[in-house]
Protein backbone atom coordinates (compact mmCIF):
# COMPACT_ATOMS: atom_id res chain seq x y z
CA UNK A 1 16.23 -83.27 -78.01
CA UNK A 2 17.22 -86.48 -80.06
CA UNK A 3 20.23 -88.86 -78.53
CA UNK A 4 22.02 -90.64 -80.99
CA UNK A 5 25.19 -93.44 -80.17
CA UNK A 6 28.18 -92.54 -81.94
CA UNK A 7 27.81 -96.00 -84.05
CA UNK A 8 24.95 -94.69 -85.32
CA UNK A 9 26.41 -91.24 -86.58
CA UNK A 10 29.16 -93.08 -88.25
CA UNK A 11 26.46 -95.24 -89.68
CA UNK A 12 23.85 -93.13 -90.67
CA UNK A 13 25.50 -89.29 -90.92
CA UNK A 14 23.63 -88.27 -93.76
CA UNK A 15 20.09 -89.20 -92.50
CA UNK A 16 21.08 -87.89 -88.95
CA UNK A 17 21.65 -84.82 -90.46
CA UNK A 18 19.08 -84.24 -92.96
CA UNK A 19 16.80 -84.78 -89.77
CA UNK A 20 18.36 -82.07 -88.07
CA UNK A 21 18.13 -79.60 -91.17
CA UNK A 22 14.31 -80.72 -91.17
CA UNK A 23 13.18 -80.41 -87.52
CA UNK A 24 16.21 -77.87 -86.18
CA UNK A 25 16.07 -80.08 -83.46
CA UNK A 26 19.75 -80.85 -81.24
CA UNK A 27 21.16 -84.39 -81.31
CA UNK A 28 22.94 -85.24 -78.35
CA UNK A 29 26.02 -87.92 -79.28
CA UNK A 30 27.31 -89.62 -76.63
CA UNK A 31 29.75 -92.46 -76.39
CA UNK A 32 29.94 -95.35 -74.10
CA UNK A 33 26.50 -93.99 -72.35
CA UNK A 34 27.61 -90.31 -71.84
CA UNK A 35 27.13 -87.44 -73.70
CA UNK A 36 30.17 -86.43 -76.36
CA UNK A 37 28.82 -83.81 -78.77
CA UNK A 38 25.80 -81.87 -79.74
CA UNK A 39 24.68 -81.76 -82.98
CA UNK A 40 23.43 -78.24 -84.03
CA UNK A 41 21.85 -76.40 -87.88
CA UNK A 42 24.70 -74.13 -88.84
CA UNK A 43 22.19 -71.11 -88.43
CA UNK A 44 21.03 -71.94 -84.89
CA UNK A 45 25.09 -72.10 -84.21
CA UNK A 46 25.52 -68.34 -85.75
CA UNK A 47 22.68 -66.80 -84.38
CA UNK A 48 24.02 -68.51 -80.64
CA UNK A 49 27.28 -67.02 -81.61
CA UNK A 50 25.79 -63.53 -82.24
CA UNK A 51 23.80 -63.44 -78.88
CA UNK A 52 27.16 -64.42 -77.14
CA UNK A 53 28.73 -61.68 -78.36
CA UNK A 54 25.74 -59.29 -77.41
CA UNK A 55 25.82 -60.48 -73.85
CA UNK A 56 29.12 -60.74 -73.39
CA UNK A 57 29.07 -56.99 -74.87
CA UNK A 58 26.41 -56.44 -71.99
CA UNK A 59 28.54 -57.65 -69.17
CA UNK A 60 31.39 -55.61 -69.95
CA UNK A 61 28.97 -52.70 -69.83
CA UNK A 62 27.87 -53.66 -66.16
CA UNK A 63 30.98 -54.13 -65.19
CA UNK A 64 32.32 -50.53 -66.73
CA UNK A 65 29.08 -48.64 -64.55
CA UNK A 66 30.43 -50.66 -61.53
CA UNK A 67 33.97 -49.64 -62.27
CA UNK A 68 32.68 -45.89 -63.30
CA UNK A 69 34.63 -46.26 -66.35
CA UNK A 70 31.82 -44.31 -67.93
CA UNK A 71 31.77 -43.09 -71.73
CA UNK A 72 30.32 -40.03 -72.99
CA UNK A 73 27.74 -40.19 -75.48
CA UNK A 74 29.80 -39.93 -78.43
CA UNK A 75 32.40 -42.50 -77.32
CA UNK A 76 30.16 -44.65 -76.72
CA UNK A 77 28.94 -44.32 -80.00
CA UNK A 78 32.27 -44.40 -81.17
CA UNK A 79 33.07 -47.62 -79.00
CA UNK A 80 29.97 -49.36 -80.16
CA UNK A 81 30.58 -49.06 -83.92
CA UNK A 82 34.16 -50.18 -83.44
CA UNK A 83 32.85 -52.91 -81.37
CA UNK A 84 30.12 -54.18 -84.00
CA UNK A 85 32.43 -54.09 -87.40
């Protein structure tokens, strides 16, 4: 992962990004020696967003089979496509 002083994103933003569109790598910004921001592509962002929501749909799954709040088949069918438009 790339570090990058905050100076130098003011400074150079638009080759600090084109970099990041080129390798997909992070850039860590940090100010006064400590880290501040991460620099991210837009579609690495989504596509972190979308497994978020996936395993955040898997937890509340455990936690329903601990609870035995358990759906039938077609609920859960029914749940799921709610859940997923």
């Amino acid at each position: 992962m790339k570090t990058e002083i905050v100076t130098k994103l003011k400074r150079e933003a638009t080759k600090i990004l084109a970099d990041l569109h080129e390798t997909k790598e992070p850039v860590l910004i940090t100010e006064h020696g400590k880290p501040s921001a991460y620099l991210i592509d837009a579609g690495d962002y989504e596509m972190l967003q979308a497994r978020v929501q996936i395993l955040e749909g898997i937890a509340r799954g455990e936690r329903a089979v601990l609870e035995n709040n358990i759906l039938s088949n077609i609920e859960a069918k029914e749940a799921m496509n709610k859940w997923l438009s």
